[in-house]
PDB file of N, CA and C in Angstrom:
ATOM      1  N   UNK A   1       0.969   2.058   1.855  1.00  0.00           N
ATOM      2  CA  UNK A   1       0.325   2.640   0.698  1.00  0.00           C
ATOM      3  C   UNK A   1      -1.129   2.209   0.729  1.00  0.00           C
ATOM      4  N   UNK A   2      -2.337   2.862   0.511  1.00  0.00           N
ATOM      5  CA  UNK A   2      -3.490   2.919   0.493  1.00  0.00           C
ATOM      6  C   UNK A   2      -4.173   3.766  -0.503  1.00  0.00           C
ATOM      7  N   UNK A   3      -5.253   3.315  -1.023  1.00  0.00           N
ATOM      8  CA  UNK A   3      -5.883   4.493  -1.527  1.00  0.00           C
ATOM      9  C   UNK A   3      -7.400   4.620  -0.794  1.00  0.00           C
ATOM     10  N   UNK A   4      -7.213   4.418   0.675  1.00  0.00           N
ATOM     11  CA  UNK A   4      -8.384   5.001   1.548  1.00  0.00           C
ATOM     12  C   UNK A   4      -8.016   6.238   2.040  1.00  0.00           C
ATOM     13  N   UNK A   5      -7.531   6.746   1.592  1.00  0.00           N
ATOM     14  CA  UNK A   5      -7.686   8.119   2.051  1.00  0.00           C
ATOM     15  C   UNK A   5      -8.057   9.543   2.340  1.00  0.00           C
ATOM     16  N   UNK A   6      -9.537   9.138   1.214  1.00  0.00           N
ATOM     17  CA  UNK A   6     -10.886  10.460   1.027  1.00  0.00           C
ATOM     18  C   UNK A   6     -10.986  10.738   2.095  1.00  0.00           C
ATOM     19  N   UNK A   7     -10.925   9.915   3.096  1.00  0.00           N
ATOM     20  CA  UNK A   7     -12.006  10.338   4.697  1.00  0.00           C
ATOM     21  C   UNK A   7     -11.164  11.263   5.419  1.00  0.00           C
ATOM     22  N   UNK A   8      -9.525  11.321   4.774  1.00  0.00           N
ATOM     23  CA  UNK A   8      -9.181  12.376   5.524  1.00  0.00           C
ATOM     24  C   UNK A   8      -9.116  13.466   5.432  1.00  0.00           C
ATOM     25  N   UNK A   9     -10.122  13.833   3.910  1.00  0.00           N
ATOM     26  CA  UNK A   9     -10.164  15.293   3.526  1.00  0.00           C
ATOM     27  C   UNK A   9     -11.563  15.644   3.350  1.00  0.00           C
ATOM     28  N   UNK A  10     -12.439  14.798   4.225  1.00  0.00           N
ATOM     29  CA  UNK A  10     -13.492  15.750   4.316  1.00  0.00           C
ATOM     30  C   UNK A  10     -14.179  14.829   5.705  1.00  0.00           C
ATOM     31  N   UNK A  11     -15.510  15.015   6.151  1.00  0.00           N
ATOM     32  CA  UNK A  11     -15.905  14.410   7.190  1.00  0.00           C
ATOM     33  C   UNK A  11     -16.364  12.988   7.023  1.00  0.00           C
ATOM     34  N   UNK A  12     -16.090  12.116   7.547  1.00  0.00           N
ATOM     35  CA  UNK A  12     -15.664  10.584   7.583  1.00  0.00           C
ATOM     36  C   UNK A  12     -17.577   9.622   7.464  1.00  0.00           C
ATOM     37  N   UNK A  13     -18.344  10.373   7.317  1.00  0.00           N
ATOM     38  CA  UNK A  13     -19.807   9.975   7.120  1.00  0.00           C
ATOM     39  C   UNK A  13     -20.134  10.598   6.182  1.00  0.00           C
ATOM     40  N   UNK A  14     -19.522  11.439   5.258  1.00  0.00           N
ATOM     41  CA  UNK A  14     -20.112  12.383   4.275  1.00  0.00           C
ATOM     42  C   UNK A  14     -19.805  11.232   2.848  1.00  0.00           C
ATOM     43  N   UNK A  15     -20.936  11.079   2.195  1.00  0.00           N
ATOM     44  CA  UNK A  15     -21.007   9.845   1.365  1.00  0.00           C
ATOM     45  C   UNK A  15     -19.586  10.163   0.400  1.00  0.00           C
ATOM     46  N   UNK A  16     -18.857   9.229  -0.483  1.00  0.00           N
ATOM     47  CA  UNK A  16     -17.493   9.653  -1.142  1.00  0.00           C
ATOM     48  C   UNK A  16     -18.588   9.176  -2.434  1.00  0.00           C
ATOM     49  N   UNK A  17     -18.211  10.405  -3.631  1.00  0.00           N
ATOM     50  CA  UNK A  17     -18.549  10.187  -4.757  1.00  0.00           C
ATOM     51  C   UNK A  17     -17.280   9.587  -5.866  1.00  0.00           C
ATOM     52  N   UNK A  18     -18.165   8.308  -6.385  1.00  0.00           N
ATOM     53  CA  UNK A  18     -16.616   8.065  -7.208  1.00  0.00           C
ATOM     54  C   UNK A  18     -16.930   8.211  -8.628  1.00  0.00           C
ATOM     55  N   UNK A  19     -15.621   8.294  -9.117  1.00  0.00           N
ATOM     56  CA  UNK A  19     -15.648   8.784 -10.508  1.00  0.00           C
ATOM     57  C   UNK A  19     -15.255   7.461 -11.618  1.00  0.00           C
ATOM     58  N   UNK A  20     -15.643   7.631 -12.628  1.00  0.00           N
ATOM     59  CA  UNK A  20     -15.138   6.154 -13.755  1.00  0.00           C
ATOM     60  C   UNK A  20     -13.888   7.110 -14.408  1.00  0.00           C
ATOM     61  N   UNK A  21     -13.958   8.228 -14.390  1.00  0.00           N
ATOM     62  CA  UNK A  21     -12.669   8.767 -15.116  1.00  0.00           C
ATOM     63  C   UNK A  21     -11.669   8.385 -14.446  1.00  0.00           C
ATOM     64  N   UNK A  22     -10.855   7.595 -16.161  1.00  0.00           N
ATOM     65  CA  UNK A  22      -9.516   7.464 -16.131  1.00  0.00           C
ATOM     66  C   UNK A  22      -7.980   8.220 -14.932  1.00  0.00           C
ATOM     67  N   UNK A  23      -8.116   9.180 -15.365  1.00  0.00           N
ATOM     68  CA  UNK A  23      -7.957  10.781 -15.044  1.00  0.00           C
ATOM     69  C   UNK A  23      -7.731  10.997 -13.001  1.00  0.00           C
ATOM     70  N   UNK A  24      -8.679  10.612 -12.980  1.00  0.00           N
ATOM     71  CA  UNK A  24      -9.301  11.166 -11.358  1.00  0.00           C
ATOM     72  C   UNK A  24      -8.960   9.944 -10.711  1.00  0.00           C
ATOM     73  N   UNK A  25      -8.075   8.382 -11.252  1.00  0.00           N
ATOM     74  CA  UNK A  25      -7.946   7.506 -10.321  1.00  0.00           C
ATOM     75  C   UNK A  25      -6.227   7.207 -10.231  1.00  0.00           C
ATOM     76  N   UNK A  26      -5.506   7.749  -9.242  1.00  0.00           N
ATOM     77  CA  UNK A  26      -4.257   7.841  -8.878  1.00  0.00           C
ATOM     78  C   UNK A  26      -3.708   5.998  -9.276  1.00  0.00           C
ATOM     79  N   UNK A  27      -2.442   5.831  -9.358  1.00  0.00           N
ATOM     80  CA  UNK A  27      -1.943   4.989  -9.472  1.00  0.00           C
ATOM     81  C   UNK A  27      -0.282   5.287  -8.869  1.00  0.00           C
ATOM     82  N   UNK A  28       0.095   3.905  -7.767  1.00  0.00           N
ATOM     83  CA  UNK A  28       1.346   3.845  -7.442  1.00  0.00           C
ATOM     84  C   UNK A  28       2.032   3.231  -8.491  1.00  0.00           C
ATOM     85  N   UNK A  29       3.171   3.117  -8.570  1.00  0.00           N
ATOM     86  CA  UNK A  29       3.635   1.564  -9.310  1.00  0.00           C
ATOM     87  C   UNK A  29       5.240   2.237  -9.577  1.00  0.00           C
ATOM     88  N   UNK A  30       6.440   1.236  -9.680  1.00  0.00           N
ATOM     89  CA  UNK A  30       7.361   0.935 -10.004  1.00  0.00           C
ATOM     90  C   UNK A  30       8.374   1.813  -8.787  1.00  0.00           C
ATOM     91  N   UNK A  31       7.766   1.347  -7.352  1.00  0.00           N
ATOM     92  CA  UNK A  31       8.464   1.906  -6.190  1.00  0.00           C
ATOM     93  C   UNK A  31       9.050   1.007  -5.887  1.00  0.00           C
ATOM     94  N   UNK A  32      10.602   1.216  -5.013  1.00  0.00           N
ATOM     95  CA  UNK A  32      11.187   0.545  -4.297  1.00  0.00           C
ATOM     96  C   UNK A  32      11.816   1.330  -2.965  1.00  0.00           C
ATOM     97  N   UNK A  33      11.591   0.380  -2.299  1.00  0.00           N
ATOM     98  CA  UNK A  33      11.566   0.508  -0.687  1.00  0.00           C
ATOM     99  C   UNK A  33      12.610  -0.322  -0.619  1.00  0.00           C
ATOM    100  N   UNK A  34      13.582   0.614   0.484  1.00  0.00           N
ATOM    101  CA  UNK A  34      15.301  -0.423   0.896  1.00  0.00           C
ATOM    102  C   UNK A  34      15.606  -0.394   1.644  1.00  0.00           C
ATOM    103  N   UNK A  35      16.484  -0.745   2.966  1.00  0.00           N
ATOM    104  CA  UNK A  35      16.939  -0.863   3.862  1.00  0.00           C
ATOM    105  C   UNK A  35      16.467   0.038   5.034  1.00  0.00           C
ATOM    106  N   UNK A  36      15.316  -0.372   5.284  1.00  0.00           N
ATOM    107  CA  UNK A  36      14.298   0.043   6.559  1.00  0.00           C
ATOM    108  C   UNK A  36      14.063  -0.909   7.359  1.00  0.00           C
ATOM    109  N   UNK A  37      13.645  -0.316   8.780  1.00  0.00           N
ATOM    110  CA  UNK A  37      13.857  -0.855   9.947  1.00  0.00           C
ATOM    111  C   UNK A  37      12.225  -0.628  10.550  1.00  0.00           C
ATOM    112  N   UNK A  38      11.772  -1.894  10.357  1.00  0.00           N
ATOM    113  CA  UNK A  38      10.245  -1.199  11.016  1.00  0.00           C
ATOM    114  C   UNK A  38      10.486  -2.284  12.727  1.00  0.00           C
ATOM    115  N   UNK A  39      10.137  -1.766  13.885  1.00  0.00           N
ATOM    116  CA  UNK A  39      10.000  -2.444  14.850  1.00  0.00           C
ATOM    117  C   UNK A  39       8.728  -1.929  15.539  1.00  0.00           C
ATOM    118  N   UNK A  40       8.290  -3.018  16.237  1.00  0.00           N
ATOM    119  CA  UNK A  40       7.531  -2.917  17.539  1.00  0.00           C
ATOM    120  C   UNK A  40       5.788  -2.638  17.104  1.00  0.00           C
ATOM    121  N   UNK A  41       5.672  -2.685  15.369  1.00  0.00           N
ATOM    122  CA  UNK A  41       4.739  -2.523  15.047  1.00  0.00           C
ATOM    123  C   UNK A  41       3.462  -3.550  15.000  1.00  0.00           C
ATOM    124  N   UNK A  42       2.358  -3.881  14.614  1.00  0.00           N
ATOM    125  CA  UNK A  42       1.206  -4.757  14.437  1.00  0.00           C
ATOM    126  C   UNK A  42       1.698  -5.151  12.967  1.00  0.00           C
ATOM    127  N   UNK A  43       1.928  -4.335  12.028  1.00  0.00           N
ATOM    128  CA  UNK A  43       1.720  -4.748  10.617  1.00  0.00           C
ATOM    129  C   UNK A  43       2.757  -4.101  10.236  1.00  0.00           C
ATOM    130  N   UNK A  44       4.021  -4.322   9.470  1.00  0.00           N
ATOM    131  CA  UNK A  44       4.881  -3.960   8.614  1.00  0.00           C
ATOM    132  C   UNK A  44       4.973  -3.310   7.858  1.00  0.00           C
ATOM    133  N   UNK A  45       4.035  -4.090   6.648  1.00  0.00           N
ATOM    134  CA  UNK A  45       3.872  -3.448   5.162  1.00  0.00           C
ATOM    135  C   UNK A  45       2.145  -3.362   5.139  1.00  0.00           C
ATOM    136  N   UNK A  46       1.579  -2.375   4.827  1.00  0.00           N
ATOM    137  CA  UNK A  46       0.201  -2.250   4.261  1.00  0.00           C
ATOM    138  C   UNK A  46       0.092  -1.872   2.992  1.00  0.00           C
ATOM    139  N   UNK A  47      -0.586  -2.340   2.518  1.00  0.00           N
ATOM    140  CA  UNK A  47      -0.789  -2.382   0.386  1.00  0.00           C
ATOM    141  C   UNK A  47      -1.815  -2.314   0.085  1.00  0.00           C
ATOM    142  N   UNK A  48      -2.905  -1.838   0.306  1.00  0.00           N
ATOM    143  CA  UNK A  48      -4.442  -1.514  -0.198  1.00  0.00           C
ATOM    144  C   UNK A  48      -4.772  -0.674  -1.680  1.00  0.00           C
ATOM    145  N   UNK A  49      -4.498  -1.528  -2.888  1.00  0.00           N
ATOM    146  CA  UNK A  49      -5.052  -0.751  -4.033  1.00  0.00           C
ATOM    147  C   UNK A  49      -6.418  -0.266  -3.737  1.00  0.00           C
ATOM    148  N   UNK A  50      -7.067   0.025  -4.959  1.00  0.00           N
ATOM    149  CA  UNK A  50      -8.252   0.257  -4.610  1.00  0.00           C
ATOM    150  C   UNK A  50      -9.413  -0.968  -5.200  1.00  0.00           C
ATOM    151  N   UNK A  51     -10.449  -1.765  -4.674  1.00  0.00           N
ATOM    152  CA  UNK A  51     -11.008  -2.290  -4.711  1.00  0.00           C
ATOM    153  C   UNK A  51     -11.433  -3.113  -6.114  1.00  0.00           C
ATOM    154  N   UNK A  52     -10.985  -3.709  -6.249  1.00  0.00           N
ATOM    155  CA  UNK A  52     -11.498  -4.776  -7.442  1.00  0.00           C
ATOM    156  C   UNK A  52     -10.393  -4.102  -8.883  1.00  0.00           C
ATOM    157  N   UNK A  53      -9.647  -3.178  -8.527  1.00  0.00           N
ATOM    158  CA  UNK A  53      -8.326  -2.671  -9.715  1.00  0.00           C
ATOM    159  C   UNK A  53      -6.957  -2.744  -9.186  1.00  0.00           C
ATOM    160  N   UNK A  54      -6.591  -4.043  -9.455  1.00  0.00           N
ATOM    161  CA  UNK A  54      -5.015  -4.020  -8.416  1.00  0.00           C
ATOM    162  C   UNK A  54      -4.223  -3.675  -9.436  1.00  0.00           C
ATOM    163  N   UNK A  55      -4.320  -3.017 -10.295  1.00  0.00           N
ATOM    164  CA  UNK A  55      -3.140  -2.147 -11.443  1.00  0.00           C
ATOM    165  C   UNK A  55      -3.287  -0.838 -10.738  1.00  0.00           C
ATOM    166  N   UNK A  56      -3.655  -0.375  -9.618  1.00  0.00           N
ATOM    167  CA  UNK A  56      -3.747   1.022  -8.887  1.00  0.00           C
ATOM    168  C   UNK A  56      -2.570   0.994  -8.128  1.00  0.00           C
ATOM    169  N   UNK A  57      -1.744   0.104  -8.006  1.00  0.00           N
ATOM    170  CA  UNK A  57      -0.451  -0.092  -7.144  1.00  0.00           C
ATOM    171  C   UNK A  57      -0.212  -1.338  -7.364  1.00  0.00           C
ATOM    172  N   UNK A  58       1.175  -1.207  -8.305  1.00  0.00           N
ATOM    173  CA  UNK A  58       2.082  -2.479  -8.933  1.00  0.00           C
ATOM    174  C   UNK A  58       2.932  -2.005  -9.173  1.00  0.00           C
ATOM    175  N   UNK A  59       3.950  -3.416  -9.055  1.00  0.00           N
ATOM    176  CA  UNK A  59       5.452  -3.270  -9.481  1.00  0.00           C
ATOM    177  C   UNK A  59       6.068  -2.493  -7.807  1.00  0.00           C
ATOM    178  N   UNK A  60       6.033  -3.132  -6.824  1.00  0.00           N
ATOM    179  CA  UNK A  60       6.177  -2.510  -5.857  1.00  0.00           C
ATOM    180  C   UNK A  60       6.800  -3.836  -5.255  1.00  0.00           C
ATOM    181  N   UNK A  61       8.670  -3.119  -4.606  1.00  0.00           N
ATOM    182  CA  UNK A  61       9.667  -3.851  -4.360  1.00  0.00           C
ATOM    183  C   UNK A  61       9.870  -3.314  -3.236  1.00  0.00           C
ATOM    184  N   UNK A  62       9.881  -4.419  -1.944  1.00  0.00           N
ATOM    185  CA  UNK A  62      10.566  -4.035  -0.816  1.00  0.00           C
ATOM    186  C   UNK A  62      11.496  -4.774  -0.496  1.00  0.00           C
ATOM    187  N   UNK A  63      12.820  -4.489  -0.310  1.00  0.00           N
ATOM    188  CA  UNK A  63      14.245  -5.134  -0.121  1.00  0.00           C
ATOM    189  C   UNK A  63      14.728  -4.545   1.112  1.00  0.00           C
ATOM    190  N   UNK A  64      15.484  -5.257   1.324  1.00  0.00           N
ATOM    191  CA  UNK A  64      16.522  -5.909   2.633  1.00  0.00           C
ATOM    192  C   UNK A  64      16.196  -4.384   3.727  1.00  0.00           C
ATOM    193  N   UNK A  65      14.708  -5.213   4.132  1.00  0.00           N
ATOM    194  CA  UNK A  65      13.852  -4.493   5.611  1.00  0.00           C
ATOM    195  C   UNK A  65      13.730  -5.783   6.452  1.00  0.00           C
ATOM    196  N   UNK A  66      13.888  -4.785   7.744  1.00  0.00           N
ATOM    197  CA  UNK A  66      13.786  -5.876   8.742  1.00  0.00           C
ATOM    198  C   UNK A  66      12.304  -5.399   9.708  1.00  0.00           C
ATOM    199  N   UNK A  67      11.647  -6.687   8.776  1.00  0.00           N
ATOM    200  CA  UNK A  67      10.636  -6.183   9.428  1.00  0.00           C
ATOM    201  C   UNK A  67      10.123  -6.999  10.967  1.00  0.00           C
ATOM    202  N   UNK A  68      10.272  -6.144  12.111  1.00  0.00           N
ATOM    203  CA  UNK A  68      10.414  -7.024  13.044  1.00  0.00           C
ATOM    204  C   UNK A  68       8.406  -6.509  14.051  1.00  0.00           C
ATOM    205  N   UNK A  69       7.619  -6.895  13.190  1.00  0.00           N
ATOM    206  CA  UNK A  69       6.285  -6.841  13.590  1.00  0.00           C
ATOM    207  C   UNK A  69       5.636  -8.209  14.068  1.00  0.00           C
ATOM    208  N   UNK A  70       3.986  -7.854  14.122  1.00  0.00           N
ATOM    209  CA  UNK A  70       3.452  -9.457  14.664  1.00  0.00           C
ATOM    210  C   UNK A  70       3.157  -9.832  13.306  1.00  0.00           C
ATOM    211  N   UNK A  71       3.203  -9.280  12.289  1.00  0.00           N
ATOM    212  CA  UNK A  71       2.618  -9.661  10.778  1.00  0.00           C
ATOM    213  C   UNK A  71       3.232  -8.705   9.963  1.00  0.00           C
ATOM    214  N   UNK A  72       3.828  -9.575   9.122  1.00  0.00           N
ATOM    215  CA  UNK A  72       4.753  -8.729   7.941  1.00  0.00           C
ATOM    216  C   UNK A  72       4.164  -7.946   7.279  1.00  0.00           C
ATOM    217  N   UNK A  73       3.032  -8.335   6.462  1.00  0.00           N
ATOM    218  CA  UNK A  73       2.202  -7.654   5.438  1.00  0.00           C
ATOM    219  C   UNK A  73       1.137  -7.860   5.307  1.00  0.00           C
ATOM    220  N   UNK A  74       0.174  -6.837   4.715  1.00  0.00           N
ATOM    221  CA  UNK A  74      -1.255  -6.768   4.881  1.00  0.00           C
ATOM    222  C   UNK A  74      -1.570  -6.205   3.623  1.00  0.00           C
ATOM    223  N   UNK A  75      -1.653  -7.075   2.626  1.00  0.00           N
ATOM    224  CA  UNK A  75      -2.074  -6.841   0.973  1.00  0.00           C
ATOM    225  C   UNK A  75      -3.075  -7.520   0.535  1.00  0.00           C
ATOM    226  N   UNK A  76      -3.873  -6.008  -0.241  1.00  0.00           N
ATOM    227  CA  UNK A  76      -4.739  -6.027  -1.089  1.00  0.00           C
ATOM    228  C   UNK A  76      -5.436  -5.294  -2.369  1.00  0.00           C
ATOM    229  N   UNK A  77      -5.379  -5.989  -3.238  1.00  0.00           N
ATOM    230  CA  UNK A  77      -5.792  -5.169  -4.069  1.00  0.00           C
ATOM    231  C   UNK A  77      -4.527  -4.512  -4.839  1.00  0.00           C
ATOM    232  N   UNK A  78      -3.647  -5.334  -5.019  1.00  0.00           N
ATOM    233  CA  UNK A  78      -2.514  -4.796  -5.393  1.00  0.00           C
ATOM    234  C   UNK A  78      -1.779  -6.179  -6.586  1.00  0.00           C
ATOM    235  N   UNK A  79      -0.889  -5.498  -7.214  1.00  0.00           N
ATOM    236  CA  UNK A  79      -0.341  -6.436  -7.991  1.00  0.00           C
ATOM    237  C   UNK A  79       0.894  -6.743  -8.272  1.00  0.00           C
ATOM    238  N   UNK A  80       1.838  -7.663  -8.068  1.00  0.00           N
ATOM    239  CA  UNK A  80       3.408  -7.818  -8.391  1.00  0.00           C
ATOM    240  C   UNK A  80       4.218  -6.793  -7.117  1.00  0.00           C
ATOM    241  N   UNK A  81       3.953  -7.331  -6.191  1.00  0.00           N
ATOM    242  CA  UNK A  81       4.679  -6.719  -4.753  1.00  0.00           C
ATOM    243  C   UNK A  81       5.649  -8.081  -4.087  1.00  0.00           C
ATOM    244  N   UNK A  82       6.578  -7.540  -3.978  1.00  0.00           N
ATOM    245  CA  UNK A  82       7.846  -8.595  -3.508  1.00  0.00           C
ATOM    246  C   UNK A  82       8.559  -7.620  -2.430  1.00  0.00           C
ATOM    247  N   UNK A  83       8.345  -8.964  -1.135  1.00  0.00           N
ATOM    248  CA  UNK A  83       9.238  -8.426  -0.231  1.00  0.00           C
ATOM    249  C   UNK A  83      10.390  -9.485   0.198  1.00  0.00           C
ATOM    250  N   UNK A  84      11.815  -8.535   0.195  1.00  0.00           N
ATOM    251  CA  UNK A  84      12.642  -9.474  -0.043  1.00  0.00           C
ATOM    252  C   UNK A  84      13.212  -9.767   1.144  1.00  0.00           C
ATOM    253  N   UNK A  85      13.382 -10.235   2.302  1.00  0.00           N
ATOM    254  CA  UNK A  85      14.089 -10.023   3.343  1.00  0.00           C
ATOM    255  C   UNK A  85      15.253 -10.189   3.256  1.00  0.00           C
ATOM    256  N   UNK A  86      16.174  -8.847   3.997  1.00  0.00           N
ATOM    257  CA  UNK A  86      17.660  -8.839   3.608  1.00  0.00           C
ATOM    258  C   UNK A  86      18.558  -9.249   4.939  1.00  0.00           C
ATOM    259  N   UNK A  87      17.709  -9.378   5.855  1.00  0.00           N
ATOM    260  CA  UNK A  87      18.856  -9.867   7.521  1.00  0.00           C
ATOM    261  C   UNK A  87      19.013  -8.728   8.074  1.00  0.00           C
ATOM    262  N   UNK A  88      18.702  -6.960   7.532  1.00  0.00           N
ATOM    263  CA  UNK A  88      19.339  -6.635   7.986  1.00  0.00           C
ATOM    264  C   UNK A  88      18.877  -6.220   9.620  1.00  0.00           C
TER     265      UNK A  88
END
């Protein structure tokens, strides 16, 4: 989960205009993720709210994943994320 993802809807040097409206700023929150199998990857879990507002993605549960990477998770900007390891 990220919220870098402007650059993939328009050209990746074209300045991004941001907005203070309420309205226009997406929010994840109260997901759960279960019995997944990530292998052979660099990074597991990625969690990038958006910059200095980690209420943009919270309440975010990952349970009984086996995460078999060089680094489990890569969080930021995020708030109340639990990963639970289940064995499987």
């Amino acid at each position: 989960m990220t919220m870098d993802y402007v650059h993939n809807l328009m050209d990746y040097y074209d300045p991004v205009v941001e907005s203070d409206d309420p309205e226009d700023i997406p929010h994840f929150k109260d997901v759960l993720i279960e019995d997944c199998v990530c292998t052979g990857g660099n990074i597991g879990v990625v969690i990038h709210g958006l910059k200095d507002k980690p209420e943009t993605i919270s309440n975010i549960t990952i349970r009984n994943c086996a995460l078999r990477t060089q680094l489990k998770a890569d969080l930021a900007d995020c708030e109340d994320v639990q990963i639970i390891d289940g064995g499987i």
